[in-house]
PDB file of N, CA and C in Angstrom:
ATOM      1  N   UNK A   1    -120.269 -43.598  -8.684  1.00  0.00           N
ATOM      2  CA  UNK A   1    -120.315 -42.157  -8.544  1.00  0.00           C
ATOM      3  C   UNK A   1    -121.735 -41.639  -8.786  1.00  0.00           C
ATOM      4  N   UNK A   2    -122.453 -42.378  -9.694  1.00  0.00           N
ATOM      5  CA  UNK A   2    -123.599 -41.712 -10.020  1.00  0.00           C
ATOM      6  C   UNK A   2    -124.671 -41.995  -8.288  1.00  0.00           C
ATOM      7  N   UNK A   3    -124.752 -43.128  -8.098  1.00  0.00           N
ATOM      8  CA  UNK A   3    -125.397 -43.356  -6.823  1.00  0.00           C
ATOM      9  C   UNK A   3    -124.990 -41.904  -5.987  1.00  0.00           C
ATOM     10  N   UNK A   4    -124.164 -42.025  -5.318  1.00  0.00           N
ATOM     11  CA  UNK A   4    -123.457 -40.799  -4.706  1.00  0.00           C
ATOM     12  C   UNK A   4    -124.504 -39.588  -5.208  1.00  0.00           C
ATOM     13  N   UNK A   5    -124.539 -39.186  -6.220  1.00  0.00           N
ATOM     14  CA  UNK A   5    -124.990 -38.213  -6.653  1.00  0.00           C
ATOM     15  C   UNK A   5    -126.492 -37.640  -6.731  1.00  0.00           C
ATOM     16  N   UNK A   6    -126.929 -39.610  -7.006  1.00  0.00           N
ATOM     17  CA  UNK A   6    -127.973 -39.683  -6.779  1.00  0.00           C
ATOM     18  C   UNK A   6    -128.506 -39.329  -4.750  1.00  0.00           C
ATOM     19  N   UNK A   7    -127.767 -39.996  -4.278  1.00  0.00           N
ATOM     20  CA  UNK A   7    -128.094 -40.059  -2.829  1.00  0.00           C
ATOM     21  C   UNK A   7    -128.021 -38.462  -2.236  1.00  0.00           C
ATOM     22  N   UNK A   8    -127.254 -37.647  -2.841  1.00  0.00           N
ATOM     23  CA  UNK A   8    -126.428 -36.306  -2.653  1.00  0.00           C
ATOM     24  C   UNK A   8    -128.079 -35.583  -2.924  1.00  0.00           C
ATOM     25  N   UNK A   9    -128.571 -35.472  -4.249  1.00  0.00           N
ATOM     26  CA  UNK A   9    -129.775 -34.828  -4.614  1.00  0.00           C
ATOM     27  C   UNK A   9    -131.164 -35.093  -3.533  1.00  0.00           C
ATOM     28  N   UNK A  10    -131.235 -36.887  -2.877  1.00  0.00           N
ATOM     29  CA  UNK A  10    -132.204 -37.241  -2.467  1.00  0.00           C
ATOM     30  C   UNK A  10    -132.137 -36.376  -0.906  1.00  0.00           C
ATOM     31  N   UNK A  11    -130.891 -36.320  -0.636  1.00  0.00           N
ATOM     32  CA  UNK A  11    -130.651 -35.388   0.789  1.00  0.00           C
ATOM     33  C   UNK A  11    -131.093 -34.118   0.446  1.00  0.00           C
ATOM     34  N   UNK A  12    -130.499 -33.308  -0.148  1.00  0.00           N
ATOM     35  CA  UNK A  12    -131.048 -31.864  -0.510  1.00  0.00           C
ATOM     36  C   UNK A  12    -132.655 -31.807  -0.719  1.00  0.00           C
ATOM     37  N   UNK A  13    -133.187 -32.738  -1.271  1.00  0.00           N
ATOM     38  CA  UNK A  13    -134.545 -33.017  -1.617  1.00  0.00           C
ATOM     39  C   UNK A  13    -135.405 -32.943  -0.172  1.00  0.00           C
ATOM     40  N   UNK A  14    -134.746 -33.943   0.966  1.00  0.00           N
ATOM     41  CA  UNK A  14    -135.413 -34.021   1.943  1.00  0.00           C
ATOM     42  C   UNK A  14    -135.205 -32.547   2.561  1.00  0.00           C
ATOM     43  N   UNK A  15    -133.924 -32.328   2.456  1.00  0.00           N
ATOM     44  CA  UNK A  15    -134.049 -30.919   3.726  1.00  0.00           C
ATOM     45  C   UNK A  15    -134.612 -29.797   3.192  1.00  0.00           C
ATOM     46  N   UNK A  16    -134.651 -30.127   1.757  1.00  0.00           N
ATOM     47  CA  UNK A  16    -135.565 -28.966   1.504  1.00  0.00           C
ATOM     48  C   UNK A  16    -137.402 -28.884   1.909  1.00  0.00           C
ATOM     49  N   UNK A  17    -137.743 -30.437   1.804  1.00  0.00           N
ATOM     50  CA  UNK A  17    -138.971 -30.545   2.614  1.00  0.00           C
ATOM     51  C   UNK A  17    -139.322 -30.456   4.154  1.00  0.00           C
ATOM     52  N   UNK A  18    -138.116 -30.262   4.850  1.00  0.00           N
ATOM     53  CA  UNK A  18    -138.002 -29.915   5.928  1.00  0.00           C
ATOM     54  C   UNK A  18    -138.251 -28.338   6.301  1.00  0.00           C
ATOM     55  N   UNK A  19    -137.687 -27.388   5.549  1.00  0.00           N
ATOM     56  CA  UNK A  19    -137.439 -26.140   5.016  1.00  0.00           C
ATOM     57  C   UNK A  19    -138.924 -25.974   5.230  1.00  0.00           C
ATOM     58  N   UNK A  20    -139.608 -26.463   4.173  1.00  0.00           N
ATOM     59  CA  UNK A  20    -140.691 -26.128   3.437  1.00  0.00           C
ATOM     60  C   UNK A  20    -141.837 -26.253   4.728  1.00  0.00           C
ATOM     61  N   UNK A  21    -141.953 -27.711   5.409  1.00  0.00           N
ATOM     62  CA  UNK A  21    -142.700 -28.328   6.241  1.00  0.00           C
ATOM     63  C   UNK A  21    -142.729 -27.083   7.418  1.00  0.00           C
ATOM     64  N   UNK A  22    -141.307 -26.444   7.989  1.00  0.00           N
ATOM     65  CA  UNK A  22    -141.338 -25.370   8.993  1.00  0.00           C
ATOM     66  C   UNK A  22    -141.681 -24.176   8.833  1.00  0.00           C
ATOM     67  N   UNK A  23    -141.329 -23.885   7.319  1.00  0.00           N
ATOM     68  CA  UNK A  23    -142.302 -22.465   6.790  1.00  0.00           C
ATOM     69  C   UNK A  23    -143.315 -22.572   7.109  1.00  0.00           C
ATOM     70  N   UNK A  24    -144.506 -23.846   6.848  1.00  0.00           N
ATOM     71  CA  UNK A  24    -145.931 -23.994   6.363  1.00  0.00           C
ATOM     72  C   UNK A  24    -146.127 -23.605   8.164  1.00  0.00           C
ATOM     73  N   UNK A  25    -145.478 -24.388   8.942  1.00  0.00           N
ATOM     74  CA  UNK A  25    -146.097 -24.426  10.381  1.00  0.00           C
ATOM     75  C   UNK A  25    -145.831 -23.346  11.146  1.00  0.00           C
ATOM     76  N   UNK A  26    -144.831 -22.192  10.544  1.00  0.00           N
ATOM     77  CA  UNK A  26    -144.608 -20.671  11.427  1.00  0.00           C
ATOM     78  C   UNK A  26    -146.213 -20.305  11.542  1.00  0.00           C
ATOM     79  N   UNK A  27    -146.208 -19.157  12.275  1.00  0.00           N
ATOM     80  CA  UNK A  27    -147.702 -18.832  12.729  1.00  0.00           C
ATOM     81  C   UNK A  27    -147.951 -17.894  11.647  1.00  0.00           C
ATOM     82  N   UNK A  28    -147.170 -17.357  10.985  1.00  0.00           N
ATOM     83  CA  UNK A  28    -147.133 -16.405   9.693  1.00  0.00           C
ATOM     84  C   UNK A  28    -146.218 -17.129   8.493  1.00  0.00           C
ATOM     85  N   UNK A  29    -146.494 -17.733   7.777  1.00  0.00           N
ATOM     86  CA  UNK A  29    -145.478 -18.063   6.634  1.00  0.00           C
ATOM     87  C   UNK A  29    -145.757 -17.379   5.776  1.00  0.00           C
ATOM     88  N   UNK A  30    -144.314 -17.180   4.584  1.00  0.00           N
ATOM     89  CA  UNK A  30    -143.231 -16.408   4.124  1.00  0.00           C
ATOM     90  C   UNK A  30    -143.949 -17.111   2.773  1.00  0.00           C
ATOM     91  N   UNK A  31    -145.071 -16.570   1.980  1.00  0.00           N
ATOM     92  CA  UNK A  31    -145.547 -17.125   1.057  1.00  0.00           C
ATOM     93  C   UNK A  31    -144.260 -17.291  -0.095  1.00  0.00           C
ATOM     94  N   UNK A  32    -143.899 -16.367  -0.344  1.00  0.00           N
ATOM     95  CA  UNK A  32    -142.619 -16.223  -1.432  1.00  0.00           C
ATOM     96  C   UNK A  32    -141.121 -17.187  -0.857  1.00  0.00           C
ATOM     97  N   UNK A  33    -141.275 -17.454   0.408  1.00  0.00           N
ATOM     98  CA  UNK A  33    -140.263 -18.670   0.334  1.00  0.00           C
ATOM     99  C   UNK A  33    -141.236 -19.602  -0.128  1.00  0.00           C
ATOM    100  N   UNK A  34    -142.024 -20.362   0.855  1.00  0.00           N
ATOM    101  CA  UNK A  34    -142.789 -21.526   0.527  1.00  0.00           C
ATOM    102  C   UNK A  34    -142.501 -21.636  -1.294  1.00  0.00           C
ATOM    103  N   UNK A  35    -142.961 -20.527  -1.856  1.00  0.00           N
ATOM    104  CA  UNK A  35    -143.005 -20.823  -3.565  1.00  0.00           C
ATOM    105  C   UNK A  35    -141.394 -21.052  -3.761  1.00  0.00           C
ATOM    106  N   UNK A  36    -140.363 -20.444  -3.686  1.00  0.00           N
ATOM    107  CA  UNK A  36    -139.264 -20.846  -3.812  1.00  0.00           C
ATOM    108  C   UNK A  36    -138.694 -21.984  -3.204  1.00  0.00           C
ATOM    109  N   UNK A  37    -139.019 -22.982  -2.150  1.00  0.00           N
ATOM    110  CA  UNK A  37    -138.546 -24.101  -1.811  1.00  0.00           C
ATOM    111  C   UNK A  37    -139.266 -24.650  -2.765  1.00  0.00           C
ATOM    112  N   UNK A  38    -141.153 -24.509  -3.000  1.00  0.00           N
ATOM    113  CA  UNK A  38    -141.572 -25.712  -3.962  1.00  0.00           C
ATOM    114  C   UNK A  38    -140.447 -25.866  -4.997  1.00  0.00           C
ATOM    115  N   UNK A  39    -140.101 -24.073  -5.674  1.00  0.00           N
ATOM    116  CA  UNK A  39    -139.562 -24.679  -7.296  1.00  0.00           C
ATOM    117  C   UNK A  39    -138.500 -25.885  -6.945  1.00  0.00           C
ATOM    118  N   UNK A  40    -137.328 -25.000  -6.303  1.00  0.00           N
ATOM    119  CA  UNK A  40    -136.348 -25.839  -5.131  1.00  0.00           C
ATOM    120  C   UNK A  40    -136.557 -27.157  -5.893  1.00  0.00           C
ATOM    121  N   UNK A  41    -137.167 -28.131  -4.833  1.00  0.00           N
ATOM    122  CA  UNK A  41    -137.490 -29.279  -4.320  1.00  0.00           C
ATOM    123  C   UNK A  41    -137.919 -30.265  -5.508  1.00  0.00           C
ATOM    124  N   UNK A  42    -138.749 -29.039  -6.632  1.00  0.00           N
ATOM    125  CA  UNK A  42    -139.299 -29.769  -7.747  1.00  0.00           C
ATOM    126  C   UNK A  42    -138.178 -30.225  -8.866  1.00  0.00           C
ATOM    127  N   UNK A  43    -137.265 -28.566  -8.817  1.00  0.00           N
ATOM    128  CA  UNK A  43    -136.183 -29.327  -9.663  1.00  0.00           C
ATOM    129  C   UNK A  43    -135.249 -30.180  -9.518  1.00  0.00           C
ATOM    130  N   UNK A  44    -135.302 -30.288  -8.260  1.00  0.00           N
ATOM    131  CA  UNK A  44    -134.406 -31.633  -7.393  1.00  0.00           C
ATOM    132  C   UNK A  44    -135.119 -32.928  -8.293  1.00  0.00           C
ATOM    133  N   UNK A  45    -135.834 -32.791  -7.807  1.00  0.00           N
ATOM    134  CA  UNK A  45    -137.232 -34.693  -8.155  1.00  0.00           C
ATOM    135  C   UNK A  45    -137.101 -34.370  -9.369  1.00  0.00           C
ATOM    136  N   UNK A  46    -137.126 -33.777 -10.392  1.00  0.00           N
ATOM    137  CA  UNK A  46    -136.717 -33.696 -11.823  1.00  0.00           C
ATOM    138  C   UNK A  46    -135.402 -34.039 -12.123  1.00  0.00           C
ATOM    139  N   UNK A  47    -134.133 -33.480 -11.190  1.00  0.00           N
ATOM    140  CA  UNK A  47    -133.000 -33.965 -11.846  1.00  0.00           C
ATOM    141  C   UNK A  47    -132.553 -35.183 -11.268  1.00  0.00           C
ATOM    142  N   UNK A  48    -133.319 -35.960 -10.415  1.00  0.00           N
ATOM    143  CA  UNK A  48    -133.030 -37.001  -9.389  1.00  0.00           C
ATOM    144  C   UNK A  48    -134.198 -38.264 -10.611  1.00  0.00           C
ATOM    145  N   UNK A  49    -135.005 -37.830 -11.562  1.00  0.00           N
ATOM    146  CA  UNK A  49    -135.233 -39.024 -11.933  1.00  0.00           C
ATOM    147  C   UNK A  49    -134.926 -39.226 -13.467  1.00  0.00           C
ATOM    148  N   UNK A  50    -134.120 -37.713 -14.235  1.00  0.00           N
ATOM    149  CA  UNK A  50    -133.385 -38.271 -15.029  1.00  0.00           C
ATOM    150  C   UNK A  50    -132.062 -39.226 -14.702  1.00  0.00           C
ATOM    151  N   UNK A  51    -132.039 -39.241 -13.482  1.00  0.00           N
ATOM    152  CA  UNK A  51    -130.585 -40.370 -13.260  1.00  0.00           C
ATOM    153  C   UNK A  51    -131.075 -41.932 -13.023  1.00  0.00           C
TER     154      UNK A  51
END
């Protein structure tokens, strides 16, 4: 179960860099998303390597 969970976080992790990657490349990006996917993404990789 923990794998699972683990694998569950590493997905959210990626699509959130996906998220992030298409903000950066709009012709105008959404500075205040960009900062909210970083936190996003960071607390993912934080709760993905206490497991």
């Amino acid at each position: 179960m923990e794998t699972s969970h683990v694998q569950a976080l590493q997905q959210k992790h990626e699509g959130l860099d996906r998220l992030l990657r298409d903000e950066m490349n709009r012709p105008a990006p959404d500075s205040a998303r960009i900062q909210a996917l970083k936190k996003q993404k960071l607390a993912l990789k934080e709760e993905i390597a206490l497991h």
